[in-house]
C-alpha atoms as a PDB file:
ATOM      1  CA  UNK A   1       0.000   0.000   0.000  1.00  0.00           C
ATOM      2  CA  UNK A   2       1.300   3.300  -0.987  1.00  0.00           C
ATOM      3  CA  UNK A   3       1.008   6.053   2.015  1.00  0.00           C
ATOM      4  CA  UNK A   4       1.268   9.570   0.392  1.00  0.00           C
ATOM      5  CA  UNK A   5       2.152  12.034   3.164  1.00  0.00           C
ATOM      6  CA  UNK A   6       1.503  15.849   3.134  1.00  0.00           C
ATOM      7  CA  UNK A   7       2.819  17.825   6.015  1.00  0.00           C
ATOM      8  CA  UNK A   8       4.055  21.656   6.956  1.00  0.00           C
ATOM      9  CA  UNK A   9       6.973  20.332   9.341  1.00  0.00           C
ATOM     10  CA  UNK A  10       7.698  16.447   8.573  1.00  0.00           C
ATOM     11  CA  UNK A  11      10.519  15.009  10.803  1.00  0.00           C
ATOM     12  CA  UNK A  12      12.265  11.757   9.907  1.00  0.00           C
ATOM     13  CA  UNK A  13      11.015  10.140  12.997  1.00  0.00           C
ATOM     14  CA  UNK A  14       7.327  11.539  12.675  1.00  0.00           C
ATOM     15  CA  UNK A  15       7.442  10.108   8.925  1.00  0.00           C
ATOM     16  CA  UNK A  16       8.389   6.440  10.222  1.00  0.00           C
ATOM     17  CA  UNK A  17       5.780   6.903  12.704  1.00  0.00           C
ATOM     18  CA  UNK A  18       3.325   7.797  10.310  1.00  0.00           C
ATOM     19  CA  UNK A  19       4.166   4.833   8.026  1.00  0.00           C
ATOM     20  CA  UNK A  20       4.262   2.550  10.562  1.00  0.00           C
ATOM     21  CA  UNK A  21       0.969   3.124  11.720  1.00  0.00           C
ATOM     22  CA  UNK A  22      -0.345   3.110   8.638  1.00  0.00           C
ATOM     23  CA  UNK A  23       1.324   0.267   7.069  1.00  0.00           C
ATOM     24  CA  UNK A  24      -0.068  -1.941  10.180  1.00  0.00           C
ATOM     25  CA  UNK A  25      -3.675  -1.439   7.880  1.00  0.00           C
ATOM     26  CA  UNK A  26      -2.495  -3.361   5.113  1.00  0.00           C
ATOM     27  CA  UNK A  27      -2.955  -6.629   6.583  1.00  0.00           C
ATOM     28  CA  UNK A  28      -6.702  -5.422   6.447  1.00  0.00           C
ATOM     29  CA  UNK A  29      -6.901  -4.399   3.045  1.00  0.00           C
ATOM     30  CA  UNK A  30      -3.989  -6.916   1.538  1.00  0.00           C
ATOM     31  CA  UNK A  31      -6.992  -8.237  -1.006  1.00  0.00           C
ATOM     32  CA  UNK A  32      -6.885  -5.212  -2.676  1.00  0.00           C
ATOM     33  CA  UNK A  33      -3.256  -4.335  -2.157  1.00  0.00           C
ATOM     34  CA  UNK A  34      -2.204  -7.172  -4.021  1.00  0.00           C
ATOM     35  CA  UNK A  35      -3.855  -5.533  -7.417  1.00  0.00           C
ATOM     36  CA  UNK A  36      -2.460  -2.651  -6.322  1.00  0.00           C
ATOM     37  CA  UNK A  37      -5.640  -0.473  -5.814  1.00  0.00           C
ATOM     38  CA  UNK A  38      -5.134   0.650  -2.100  1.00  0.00           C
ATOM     39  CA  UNK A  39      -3.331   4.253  -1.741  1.00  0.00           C
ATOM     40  CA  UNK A  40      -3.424   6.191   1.434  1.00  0.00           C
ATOM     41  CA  UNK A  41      -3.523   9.735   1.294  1.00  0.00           C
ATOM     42  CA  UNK A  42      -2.665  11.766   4.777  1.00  0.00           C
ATOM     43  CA  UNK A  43      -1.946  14.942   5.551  1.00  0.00           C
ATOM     44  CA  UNK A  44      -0.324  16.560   8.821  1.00  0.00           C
ATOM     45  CA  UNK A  45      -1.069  19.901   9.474  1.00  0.00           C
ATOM     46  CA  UNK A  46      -1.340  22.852  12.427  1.00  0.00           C
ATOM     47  CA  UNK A  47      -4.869  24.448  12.666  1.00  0.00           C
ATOM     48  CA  UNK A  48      -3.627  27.762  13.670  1.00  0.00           C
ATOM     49  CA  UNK A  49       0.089  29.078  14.093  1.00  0.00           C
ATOM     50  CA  UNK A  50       0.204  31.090  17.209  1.00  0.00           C
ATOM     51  CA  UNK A  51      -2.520  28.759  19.207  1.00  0.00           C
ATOM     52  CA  UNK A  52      -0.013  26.355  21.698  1.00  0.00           C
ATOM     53  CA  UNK A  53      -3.067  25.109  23.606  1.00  0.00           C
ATOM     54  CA  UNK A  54      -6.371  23.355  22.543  1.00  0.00           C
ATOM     55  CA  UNK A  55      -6.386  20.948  19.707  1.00  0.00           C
ATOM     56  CA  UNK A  56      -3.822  22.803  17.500  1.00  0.00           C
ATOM     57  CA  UNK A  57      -2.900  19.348  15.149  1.00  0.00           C
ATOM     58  CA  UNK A  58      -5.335  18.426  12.457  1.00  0.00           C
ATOM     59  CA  UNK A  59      -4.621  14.766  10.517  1.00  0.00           C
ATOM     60  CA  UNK A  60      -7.019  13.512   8.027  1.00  0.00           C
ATOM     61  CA  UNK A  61      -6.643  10.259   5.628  1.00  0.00           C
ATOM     62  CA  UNK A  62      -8.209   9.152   2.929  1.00  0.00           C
ATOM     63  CA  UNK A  63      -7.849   5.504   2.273  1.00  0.00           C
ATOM     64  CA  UNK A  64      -9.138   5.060  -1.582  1.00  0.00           C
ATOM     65  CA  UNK A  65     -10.494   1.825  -2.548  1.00  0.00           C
ATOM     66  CA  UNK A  66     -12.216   0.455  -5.302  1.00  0.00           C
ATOM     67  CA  UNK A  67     -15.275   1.498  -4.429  1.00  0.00           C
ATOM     68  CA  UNK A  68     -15.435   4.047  -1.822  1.00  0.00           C
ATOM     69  CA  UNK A  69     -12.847   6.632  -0.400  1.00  0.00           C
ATOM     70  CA  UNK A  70     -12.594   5.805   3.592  1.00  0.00           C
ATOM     71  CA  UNK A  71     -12.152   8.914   5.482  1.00  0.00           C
ATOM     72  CA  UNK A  72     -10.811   9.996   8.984  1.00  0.00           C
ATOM     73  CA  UNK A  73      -9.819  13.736  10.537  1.00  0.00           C
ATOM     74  CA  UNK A  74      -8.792  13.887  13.713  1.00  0.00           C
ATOM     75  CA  UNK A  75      -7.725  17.120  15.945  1.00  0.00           C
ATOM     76  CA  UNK A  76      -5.665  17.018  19.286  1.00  0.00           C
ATOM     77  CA  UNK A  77      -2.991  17.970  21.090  1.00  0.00           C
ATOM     78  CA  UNK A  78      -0.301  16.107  19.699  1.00  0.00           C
ATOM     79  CA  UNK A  79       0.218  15.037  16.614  1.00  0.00           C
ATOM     80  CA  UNK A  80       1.028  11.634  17.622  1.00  0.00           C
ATOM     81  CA  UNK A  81      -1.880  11.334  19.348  1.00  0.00           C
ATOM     82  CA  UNK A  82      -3.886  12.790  16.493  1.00  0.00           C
ATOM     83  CA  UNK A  83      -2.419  10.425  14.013  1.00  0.00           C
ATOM     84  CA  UNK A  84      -3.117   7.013  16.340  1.00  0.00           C
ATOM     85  CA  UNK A  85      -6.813   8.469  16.491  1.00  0.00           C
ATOM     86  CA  UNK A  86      -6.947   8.760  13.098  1.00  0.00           C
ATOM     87  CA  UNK A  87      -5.855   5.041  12.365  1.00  0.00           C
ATOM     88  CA  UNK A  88      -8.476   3.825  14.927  1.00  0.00           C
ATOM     89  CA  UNK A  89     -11.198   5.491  12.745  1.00  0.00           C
ATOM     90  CA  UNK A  90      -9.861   4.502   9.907  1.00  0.00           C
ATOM     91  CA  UNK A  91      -9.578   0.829  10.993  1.00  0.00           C
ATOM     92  CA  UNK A  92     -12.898   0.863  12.125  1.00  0.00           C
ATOM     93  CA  UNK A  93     -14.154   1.715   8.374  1.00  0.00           C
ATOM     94  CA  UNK A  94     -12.034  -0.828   7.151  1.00  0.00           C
ATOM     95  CA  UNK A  95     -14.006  -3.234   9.280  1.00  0.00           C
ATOM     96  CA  UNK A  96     -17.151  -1.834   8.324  1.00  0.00           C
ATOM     97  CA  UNK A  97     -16.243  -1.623   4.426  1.00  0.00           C
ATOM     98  CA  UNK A  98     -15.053  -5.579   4.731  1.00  0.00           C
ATOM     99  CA  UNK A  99     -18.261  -6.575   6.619  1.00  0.00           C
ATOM    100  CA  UNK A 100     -20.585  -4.518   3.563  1.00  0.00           C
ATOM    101  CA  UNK A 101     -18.596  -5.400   0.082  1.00  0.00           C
ATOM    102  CA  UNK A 102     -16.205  -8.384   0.485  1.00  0.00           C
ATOM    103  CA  UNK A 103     -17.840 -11.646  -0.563  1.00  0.00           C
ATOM    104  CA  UNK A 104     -17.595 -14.477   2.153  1.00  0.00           C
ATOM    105  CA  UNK A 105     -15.716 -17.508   0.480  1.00  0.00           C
ATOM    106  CA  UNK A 106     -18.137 -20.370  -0.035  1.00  0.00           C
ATOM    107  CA  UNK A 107     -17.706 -23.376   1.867  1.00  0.00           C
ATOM    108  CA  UNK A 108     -16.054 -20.958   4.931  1.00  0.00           C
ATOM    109  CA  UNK A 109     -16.242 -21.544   8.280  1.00  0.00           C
ATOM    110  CA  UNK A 110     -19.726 -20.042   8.872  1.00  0.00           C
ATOM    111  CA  UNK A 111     -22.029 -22.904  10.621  1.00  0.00           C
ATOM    112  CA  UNK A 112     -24.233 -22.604   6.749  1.00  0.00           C
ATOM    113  CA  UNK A 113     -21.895 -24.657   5.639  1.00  0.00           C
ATOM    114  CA  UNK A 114     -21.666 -27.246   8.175  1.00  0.00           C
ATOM    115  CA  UNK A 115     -25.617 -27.908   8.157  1.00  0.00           C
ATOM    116  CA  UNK A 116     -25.482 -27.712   4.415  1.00  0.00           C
END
């Protein structure tokens, strides 16, 4: 999965953060990673320059599939803290996106097939 990141002041370590946050959703989505349809798109970003206090960190992603765009924004503090918000919304989509437009293999391990 390709993680596009847009910030105003990227660190190295805040980058491997990012992408290791991120890239822990592939395992998720690896179905349509494999045809090489996933893409992240995230950006980093201050909501107001001379604010120190409050929610002053704004991260939203876009996870584009093939047939919806998931979507989560989060505000806080940190930006750390912002960005592992923003994953736990996002994997929550996942899970509802999986549960709504992935198939169920025949012959799975749901008890229809065993009284089949």
């Amino acid at each position: 999965m390709k993680i596009n990141i847009k910030a105003t002041d990227m660190t190295p370590s805040l980058r491997t953060y990012i992408e290791e946050k991120f890239g822990s959703l592939t395992k998720f989505i690896k179905h349509f990673d494999e045809a090489g349809e996933a893409a992240i798109w995230l950006e980093v970003s201050r909501t107001s320059r001379h604010h120190r206090h409050g929610e002053v960190f704004r991260v939203a992603a876009n996870l584009r599939l093939p047939r919806h765009i998931l979507r989560a924004e989060e505000y806080a503090e940190d930006a750390r803290k912002a960005i592992d918000q923003a994953k736990n919304i996002l994997h929550a989509e996942i899970e509802k996106y999986r549960t709504r437009f992935v198939k169920p293999k025949r012959g799975g391990k749901g008890n229809s097939a065993r009284f089949s």
